[in-house]
PDB file of N, CA and C in Angstrom:
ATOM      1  N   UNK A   1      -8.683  -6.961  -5.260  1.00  0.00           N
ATOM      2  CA  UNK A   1      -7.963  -7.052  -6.519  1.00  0.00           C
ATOM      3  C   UNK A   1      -6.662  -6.272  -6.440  1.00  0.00           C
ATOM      4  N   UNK A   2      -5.641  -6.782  -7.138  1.00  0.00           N
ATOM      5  CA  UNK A   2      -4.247  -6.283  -7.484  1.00  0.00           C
ATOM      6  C   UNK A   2      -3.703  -6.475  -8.384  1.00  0.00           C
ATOM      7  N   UNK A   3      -3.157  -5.556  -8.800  1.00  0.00           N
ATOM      8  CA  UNK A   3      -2.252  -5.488 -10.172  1.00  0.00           C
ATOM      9  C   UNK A   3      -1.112  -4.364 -10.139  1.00  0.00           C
ATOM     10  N   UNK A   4      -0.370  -5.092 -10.367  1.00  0.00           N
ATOM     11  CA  UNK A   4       1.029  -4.365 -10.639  1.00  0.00           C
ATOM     12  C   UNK A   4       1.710  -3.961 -11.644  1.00  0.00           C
ATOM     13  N   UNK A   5       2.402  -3.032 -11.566  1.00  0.00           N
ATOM     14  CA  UNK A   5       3.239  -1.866 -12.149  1.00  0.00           C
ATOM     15  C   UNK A   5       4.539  -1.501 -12.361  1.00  0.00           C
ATOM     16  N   UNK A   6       5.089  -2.648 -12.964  1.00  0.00           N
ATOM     17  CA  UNK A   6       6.866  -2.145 -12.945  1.00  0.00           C
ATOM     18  C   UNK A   6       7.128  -0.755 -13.164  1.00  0.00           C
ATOM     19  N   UNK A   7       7.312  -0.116 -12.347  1.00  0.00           N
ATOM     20  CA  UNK A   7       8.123   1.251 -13.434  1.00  0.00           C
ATOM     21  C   UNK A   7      10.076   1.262 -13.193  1.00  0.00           C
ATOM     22  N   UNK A   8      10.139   2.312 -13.854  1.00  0.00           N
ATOM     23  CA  UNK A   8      11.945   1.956 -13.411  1.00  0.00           C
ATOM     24  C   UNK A   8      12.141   1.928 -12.166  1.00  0.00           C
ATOM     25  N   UNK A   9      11.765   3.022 -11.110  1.00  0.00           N
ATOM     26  CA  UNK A   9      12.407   2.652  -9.733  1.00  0.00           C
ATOM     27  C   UNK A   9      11.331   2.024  -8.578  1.00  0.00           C
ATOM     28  N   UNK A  10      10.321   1.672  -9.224  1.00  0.00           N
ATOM     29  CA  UNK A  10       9.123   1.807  -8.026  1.00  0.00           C
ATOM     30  C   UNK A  10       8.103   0.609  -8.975  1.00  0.00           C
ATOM     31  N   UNK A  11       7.693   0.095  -7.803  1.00  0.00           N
ATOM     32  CA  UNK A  11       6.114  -0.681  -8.386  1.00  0.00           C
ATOM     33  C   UNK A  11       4.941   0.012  -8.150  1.00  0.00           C
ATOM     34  N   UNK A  12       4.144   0.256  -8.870  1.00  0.00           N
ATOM     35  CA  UNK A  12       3.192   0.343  -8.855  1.00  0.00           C
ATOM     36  C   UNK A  12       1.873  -0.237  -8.421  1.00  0.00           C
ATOM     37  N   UNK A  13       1.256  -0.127  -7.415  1.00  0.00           N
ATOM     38  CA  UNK A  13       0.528  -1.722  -6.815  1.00  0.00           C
ATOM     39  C   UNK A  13      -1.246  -0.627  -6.938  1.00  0.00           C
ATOM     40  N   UNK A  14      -1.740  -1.496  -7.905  1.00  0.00           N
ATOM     41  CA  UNK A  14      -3.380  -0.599  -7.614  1.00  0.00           C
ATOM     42  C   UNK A  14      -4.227  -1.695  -6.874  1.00  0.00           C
ATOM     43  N   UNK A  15      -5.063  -0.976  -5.913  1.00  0.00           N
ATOM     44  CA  UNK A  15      -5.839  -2.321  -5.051  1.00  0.00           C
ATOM     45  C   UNK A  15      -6.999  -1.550  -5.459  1.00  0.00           C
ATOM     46  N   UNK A  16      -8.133  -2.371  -5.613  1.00  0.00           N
ATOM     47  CA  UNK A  16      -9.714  -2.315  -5.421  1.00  0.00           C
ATOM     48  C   UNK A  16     -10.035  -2.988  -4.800  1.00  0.00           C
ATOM     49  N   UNK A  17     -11.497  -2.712  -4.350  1.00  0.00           N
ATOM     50  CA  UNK A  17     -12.102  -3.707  -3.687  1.00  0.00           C
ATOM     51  C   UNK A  17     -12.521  -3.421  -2.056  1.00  0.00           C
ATOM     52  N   UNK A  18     -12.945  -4.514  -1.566  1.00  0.00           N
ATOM     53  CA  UNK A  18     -12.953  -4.136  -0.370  1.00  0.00           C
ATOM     54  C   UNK A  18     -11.410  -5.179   0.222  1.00  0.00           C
ATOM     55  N   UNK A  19     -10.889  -4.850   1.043  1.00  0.00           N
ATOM     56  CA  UNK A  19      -9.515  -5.559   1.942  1.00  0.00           C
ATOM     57  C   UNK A  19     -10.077  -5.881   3.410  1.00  0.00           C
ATOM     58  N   UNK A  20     -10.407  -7.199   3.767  1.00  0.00           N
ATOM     59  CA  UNK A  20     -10.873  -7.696   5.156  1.00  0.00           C
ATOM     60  C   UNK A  20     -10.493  -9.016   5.540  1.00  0.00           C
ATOM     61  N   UNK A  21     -10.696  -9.469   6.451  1.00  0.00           N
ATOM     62  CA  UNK A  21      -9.881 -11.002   6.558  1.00  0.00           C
ATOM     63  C   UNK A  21     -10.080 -11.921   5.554  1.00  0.00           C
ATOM     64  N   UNK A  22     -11.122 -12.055   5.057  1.00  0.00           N
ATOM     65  CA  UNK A  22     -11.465 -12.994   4.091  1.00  0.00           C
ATOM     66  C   UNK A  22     -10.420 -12.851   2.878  1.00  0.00           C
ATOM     67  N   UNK A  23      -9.623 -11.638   2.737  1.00  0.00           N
ATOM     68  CA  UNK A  23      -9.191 -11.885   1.764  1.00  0.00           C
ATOM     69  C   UNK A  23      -7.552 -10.899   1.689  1.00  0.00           C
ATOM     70  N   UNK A  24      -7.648 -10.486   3.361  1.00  0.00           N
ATOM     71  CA  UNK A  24      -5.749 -10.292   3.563  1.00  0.00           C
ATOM     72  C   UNK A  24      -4.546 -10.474   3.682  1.00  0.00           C
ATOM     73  N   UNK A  25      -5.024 -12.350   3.934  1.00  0.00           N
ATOM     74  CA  UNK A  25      -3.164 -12.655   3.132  1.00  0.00           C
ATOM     75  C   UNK A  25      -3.584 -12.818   2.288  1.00  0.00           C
ATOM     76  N   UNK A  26      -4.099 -12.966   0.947  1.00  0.00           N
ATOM     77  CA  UNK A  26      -4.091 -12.970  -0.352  1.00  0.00           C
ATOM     78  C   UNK A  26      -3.237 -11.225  -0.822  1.00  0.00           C
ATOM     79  N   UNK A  27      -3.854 -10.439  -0.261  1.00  0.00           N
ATOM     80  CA  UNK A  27      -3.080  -8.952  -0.300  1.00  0.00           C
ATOM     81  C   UNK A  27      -1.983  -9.216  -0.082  1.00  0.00           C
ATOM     82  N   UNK A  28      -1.728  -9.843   1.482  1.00  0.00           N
ATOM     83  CA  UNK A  28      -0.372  -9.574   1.834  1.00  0.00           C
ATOM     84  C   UNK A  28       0.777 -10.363   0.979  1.00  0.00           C
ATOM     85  N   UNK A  29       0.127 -11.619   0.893  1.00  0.00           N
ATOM     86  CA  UNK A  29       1.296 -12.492   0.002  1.00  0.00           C
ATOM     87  C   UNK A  29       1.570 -12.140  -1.165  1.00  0.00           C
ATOM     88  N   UNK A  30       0.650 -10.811  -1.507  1.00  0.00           N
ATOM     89  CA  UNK A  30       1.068 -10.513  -2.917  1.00  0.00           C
ATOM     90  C   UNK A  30       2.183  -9.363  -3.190  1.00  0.00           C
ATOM     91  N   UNK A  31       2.250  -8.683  -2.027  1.00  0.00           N
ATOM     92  CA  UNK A  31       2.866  -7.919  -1.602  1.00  0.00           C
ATOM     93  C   UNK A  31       4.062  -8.125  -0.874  1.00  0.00           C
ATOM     94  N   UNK A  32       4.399  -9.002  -0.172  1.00  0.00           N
ATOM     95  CA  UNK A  32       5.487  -9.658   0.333  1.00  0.00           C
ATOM     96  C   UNK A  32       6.247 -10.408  -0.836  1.00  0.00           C
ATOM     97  N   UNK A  33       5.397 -10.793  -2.153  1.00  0.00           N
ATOM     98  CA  UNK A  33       6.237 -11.612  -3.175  1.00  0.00           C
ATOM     99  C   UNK A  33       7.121 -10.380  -3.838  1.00  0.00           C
ATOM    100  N   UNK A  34       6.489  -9.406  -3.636  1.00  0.00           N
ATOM    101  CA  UNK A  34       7.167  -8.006  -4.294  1.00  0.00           C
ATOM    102  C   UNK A  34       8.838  -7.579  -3.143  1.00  0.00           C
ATOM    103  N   UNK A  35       8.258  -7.824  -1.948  1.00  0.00           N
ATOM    104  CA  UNK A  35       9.358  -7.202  -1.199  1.00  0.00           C
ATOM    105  C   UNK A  35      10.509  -8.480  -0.936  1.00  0.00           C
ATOM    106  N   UNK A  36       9.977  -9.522  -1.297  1.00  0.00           N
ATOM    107  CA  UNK A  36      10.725 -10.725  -1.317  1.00  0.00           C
ATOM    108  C   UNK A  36      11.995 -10.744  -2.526  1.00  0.00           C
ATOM    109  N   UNK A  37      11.242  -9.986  -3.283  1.00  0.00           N
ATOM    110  CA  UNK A  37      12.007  -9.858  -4.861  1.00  0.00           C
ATOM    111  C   UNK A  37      12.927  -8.810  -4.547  1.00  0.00           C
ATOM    112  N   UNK A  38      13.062  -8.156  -3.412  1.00  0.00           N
ATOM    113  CA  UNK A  38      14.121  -6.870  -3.976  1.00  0.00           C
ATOM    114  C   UNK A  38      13.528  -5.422  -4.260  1.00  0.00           C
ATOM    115  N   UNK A  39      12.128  -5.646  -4.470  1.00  0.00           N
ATOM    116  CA  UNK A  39      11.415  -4.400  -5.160  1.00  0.00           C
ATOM    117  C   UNK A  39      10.283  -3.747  -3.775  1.00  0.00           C
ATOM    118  N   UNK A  40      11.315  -3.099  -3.120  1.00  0.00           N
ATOM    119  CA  UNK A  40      10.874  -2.501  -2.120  1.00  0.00           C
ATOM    120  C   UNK A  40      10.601  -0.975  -1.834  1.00  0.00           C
ATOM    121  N   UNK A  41      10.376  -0.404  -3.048  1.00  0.00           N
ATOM    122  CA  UNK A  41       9.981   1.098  -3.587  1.00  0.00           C
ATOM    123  C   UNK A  41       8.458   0.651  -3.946  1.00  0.00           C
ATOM    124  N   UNK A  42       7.590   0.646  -3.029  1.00  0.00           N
ATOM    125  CA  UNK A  42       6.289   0.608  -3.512  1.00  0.00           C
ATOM    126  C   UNK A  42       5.344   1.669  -3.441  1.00  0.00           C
ATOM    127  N   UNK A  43       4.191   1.853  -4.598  1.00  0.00           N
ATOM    128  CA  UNK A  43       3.192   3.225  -4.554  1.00  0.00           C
ATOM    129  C   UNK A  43       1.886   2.070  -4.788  1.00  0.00           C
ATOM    130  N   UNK A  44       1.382   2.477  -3.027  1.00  0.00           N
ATOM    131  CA  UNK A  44      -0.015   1.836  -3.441  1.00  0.00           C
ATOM    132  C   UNK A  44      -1.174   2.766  -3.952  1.00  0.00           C
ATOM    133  N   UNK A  45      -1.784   2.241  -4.904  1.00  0.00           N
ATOM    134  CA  UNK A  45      -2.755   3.147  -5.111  1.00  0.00           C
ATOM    135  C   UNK A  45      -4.097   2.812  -4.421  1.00  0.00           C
ATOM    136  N   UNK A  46      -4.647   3.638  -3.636  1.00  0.00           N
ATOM    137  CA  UNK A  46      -5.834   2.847  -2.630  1.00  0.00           C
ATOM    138  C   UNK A  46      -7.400   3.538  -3.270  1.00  0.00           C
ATOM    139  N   UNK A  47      -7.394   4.306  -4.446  1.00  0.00           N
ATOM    140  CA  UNK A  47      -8.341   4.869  -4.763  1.00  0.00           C
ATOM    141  C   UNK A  47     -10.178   4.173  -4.849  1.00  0.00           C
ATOM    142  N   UNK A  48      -9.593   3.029  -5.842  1.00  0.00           N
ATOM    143  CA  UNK A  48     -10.465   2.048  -6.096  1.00  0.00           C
ATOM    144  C   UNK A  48     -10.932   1.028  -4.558  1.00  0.00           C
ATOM    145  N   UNK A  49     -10.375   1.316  -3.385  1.00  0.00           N
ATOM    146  CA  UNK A  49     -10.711   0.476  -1.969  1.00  0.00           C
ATOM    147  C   UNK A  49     -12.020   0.876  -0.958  1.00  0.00           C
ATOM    148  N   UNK A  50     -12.875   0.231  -1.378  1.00  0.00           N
ATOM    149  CA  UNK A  50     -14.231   0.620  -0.746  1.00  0.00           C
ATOM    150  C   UNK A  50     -14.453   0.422   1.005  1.00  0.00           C
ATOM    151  N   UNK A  51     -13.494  -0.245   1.296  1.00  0.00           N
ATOM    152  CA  UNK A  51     -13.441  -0.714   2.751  1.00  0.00           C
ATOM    153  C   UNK A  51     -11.817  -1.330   2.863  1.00  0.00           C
ATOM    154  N   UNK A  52     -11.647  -0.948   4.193  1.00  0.00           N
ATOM    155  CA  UNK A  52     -10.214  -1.382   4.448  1.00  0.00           C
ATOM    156  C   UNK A  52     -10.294  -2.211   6.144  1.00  0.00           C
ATOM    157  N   UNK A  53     -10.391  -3.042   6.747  1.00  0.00           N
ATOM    158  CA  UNK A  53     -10.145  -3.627   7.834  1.00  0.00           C
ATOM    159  C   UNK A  53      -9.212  -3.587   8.850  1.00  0.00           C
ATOM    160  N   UNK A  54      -9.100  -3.901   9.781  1.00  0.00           N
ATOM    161  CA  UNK A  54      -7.647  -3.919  10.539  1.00  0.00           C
ATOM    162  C   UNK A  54      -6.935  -4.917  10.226  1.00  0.00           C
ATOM    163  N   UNK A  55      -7.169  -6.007   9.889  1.00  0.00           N
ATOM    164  CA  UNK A  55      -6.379  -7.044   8.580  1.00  0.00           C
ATOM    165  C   UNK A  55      -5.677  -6.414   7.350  1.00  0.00           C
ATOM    166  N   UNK A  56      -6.857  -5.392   7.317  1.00  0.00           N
ATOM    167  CA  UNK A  56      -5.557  -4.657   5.987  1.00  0.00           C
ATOM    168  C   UNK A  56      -4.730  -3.749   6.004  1.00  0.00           C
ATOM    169  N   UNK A  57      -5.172  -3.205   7.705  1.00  0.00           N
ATOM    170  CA  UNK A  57      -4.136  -2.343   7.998  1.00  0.00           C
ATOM    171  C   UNK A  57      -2.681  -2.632   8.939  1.00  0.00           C
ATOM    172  N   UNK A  58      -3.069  -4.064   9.305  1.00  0.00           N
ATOM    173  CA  UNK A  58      -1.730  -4.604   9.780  1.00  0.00           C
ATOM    174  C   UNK A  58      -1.279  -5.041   8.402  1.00  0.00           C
ATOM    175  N   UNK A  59      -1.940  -5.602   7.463  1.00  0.00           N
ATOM    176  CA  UNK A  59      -1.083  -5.722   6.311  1.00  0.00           C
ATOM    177  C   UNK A  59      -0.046  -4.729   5.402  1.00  0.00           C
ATOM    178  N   UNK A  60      -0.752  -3.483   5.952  1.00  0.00           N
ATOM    179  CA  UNK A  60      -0.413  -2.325   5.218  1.00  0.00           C
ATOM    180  C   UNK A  60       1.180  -1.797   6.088  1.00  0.00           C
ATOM    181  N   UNK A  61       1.246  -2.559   7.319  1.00  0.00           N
ATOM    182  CA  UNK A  61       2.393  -1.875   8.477  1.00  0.00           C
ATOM    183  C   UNK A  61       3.698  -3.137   8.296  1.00  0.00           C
ATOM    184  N   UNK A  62       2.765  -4.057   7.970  1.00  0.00           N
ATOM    185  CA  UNK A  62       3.747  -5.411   8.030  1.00  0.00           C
ATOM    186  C   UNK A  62       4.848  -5.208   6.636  1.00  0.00           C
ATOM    187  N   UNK A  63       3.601  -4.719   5.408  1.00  0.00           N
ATOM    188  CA  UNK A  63       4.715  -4.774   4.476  1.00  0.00           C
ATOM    189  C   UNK A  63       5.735  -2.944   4.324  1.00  0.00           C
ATOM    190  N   UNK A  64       5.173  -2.127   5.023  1.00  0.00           N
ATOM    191  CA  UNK A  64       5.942  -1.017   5.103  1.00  0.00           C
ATOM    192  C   UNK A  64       7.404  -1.508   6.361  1.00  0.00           C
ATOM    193  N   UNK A  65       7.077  -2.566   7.153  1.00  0.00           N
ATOM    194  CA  UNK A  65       8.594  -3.026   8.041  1.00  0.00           C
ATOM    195  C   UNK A  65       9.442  -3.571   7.008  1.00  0.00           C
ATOM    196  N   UNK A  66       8.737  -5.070   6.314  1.00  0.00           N
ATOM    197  CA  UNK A  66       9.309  -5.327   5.665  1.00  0.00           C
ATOM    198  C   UNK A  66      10.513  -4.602   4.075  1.00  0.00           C
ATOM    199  N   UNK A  67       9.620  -3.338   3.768  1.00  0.00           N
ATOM    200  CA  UNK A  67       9.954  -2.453   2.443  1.00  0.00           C
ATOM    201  C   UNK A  67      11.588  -1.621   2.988  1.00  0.00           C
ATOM    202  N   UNK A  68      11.286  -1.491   4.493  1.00  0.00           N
ATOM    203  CA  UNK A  68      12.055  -0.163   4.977  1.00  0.00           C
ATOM    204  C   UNK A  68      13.625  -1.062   5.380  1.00  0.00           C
ATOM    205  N   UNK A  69      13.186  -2.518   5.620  1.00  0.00           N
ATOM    206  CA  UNK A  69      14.477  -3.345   6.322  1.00  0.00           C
ATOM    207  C   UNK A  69      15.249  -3.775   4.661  1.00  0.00           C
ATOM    208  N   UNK A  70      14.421  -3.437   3.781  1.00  0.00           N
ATOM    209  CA  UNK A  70      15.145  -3.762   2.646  1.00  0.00           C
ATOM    210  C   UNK A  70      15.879  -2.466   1.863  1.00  0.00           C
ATOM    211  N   UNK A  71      15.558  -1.053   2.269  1.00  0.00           N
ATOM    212  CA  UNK A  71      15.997   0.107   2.142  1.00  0.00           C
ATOM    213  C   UNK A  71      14.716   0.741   1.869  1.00  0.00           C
ATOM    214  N   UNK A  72      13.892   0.391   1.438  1.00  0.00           N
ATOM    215  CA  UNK A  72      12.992   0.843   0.164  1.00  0.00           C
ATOM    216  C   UNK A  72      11.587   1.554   1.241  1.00  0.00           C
ATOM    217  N   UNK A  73      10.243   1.940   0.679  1.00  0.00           N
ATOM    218  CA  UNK A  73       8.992   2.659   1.453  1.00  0.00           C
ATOM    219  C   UNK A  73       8.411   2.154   0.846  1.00  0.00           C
ATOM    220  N   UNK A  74       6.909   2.344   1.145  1.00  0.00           N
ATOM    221  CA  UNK A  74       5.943   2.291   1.051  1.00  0.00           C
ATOM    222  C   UNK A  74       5.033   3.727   0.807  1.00  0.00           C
ATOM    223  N   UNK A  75       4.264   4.150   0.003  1.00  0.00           N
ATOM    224  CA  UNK A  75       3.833   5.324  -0.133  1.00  0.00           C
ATOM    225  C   UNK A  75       2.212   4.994  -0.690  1.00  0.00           C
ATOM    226  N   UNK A  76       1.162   6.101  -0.657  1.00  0.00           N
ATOM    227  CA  UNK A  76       0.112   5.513  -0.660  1.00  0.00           C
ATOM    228  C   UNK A  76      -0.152   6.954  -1.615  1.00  0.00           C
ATOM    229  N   UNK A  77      -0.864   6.147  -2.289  1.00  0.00           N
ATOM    230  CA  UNK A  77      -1.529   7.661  -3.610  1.00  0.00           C
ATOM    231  C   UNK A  77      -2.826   7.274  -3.964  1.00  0.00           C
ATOM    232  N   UNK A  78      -3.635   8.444  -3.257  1.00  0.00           N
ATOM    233  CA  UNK A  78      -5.033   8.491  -3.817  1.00  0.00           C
ATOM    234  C   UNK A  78      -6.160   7.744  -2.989  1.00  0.00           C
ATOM    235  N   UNK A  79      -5.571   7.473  -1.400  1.00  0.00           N
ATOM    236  CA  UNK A  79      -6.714   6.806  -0.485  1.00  0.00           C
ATOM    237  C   UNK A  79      -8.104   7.691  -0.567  1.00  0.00           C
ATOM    238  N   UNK A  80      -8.995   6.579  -0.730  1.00  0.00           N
ATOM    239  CA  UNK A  80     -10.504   6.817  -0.786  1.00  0.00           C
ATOM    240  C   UNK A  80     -10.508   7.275   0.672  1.00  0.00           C
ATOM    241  N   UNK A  81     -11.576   8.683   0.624  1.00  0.00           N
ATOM    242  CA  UNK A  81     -12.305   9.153   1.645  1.00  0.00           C
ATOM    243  C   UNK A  81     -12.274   8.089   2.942  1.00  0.00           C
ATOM    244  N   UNK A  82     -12.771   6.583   2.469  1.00  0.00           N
ATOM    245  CA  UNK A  82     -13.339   5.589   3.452  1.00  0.00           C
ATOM    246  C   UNK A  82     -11.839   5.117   4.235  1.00  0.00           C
ATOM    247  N   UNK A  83     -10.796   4.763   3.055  1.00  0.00           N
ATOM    248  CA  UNK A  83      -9.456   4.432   3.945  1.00  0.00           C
ATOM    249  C   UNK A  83      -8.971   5.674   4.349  1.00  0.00           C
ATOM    250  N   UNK A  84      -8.800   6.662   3.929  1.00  0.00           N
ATOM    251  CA  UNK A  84      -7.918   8.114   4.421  1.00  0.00           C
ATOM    252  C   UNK A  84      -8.627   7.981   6.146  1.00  0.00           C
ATOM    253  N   UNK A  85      -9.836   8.055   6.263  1.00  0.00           N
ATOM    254  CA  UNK A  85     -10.810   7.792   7.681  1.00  0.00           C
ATOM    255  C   UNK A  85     -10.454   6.826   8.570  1.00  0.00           C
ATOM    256  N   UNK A  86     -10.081   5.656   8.047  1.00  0.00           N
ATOM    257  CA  UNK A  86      -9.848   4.330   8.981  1.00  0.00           C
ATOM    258  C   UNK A  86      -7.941   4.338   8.985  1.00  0.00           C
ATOM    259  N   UNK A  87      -7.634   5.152   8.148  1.00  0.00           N
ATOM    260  CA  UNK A  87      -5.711   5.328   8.862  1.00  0.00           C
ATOM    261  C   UNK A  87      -5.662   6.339   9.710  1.00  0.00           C
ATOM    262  N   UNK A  88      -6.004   7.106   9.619  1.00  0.00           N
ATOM    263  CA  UNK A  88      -6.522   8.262  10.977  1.00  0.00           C
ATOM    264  C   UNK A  88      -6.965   7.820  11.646  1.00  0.00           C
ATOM    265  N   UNK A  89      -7.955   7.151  12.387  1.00  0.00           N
ATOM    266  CA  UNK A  89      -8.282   6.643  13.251  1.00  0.00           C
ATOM    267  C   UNK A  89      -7.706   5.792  13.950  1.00  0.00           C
ATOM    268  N   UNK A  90      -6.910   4.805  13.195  1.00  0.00           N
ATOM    269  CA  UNK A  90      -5.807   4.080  13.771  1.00  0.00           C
ATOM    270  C   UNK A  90      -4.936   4.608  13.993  1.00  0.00           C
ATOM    271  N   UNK A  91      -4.224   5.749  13.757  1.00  0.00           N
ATOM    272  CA  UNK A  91      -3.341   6.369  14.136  1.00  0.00           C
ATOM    273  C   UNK A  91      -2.345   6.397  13.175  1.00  0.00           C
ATOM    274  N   UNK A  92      -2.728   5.375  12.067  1.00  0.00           N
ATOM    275  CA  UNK A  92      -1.271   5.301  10.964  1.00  0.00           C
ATOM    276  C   UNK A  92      -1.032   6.103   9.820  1.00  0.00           C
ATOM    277  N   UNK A  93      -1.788   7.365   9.791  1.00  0.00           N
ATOM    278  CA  UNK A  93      -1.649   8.259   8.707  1.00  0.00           C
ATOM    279  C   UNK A  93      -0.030   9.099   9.157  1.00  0.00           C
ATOM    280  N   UNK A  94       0.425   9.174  10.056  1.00  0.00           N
ATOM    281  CA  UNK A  94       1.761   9.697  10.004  1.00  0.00           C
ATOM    282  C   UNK A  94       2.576   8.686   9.769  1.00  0.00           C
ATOM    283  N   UNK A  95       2.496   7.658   9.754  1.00  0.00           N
ATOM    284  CA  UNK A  95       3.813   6.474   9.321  1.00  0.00           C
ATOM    285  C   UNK A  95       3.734   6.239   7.810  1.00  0.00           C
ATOM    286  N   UNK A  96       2.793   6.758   7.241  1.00  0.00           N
ATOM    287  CA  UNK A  96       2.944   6.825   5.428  1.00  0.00           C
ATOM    288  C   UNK A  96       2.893   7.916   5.008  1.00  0.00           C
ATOM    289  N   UNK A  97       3.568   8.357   3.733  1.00  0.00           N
ATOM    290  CA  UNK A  97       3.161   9.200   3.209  1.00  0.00           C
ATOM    291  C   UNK A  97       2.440   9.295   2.110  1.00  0.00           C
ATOM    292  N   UNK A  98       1.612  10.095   2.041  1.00  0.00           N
ATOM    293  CA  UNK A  98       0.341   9.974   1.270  1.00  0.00           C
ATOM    294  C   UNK A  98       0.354  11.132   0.028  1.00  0.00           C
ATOM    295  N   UNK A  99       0.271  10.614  -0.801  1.00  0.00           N
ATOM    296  CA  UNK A  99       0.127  11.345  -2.074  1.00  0.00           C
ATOM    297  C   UNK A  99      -1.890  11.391  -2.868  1.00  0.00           C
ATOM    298  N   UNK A 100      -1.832  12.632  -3.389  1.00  0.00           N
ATOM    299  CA  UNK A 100      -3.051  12.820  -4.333  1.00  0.00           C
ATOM    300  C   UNK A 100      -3.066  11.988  -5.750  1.00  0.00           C
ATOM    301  N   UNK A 101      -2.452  11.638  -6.147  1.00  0.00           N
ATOM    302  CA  UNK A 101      -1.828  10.656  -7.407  1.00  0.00           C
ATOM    303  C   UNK A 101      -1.130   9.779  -7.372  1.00  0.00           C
ATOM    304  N   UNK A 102      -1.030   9.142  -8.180  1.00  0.00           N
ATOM    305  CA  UNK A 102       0.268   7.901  -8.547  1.00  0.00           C
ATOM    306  C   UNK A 102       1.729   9.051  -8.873  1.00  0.00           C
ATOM    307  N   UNK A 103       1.163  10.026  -9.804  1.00  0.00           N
ATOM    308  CA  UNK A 103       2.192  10.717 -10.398  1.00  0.00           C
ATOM    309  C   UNK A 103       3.362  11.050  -9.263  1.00  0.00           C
ATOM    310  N   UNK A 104       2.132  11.855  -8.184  1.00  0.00           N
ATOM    311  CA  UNK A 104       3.363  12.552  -6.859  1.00  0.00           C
ATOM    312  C   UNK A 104       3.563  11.723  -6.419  1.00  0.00           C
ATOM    313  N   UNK A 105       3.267  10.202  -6.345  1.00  0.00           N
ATOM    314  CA  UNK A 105       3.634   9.404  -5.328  1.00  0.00           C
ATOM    315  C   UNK A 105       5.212   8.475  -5.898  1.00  0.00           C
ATOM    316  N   UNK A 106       4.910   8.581  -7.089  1.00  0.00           N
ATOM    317  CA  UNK A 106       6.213   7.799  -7.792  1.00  0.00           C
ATOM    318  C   UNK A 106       7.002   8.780  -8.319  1.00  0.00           C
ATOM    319  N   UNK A 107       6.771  10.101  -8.489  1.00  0.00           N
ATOM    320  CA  UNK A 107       7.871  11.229  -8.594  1.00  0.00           C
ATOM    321  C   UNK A 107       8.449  11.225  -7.106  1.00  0.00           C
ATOM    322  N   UNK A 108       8.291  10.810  -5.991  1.00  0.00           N
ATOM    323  CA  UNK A 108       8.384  11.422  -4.995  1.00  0.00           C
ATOM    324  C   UNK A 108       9.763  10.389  -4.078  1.00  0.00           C
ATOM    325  N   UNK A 109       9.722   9.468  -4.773  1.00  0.00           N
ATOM    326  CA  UNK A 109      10.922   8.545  -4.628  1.00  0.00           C
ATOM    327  C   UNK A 109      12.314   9.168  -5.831  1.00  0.00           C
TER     328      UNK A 109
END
């Protein structure tokens, strides 16, 4: 699940759920319609994500190329225990920055 968040400089993107092939370009295309638009200041919120895949974590790199060639980041606020575990392990917890909230994560742009 996704739902979005206009705020003035940043979207707001909250995901639940679990994220695995069955259902990662549905993520990604929803997320690419955002960076397609111009609105490339994104704060994902990963709190509500019970499982994350390597489908969702190339999704998660694909749209941080795409965010950064448009000027804009990608920032992550509030990864569950289960994803904070599986971006470390992949190695991609230093290519985001990770916030405890939405608040620090969209103050932080």
């Amino acid at each position: 699940n996704l739902s979005v968040e206009s705020l003035k400089r940043v979207e707001l993107v909250t995901v639940s759920g679990r994220v695995d092939s069955s259902n990662a370009s549905q993520f990604e295309s929803g997320l690419k319609d955002l960076t397609g638009k111009g609105r490339n200041s994104l704060v994902l919120n990963l709190a509500g994500v019970t499982y994350m895949s390597s489908a969702g974590l190339r999704t998660l790199v694909s749209t941080l190329k795409d965010a950064k060639r448009g000027g804009g980041d990608v920032r992550l606020a509030a990864p569950s225990e289960r994803v904070s575990e599986v971006l470390s392990l992949a190695g991609l917890d230093s290519l985001f920055k990770v916030f405890d909230d939405d608040t620090a994560a969209v103050g932080s742009y």
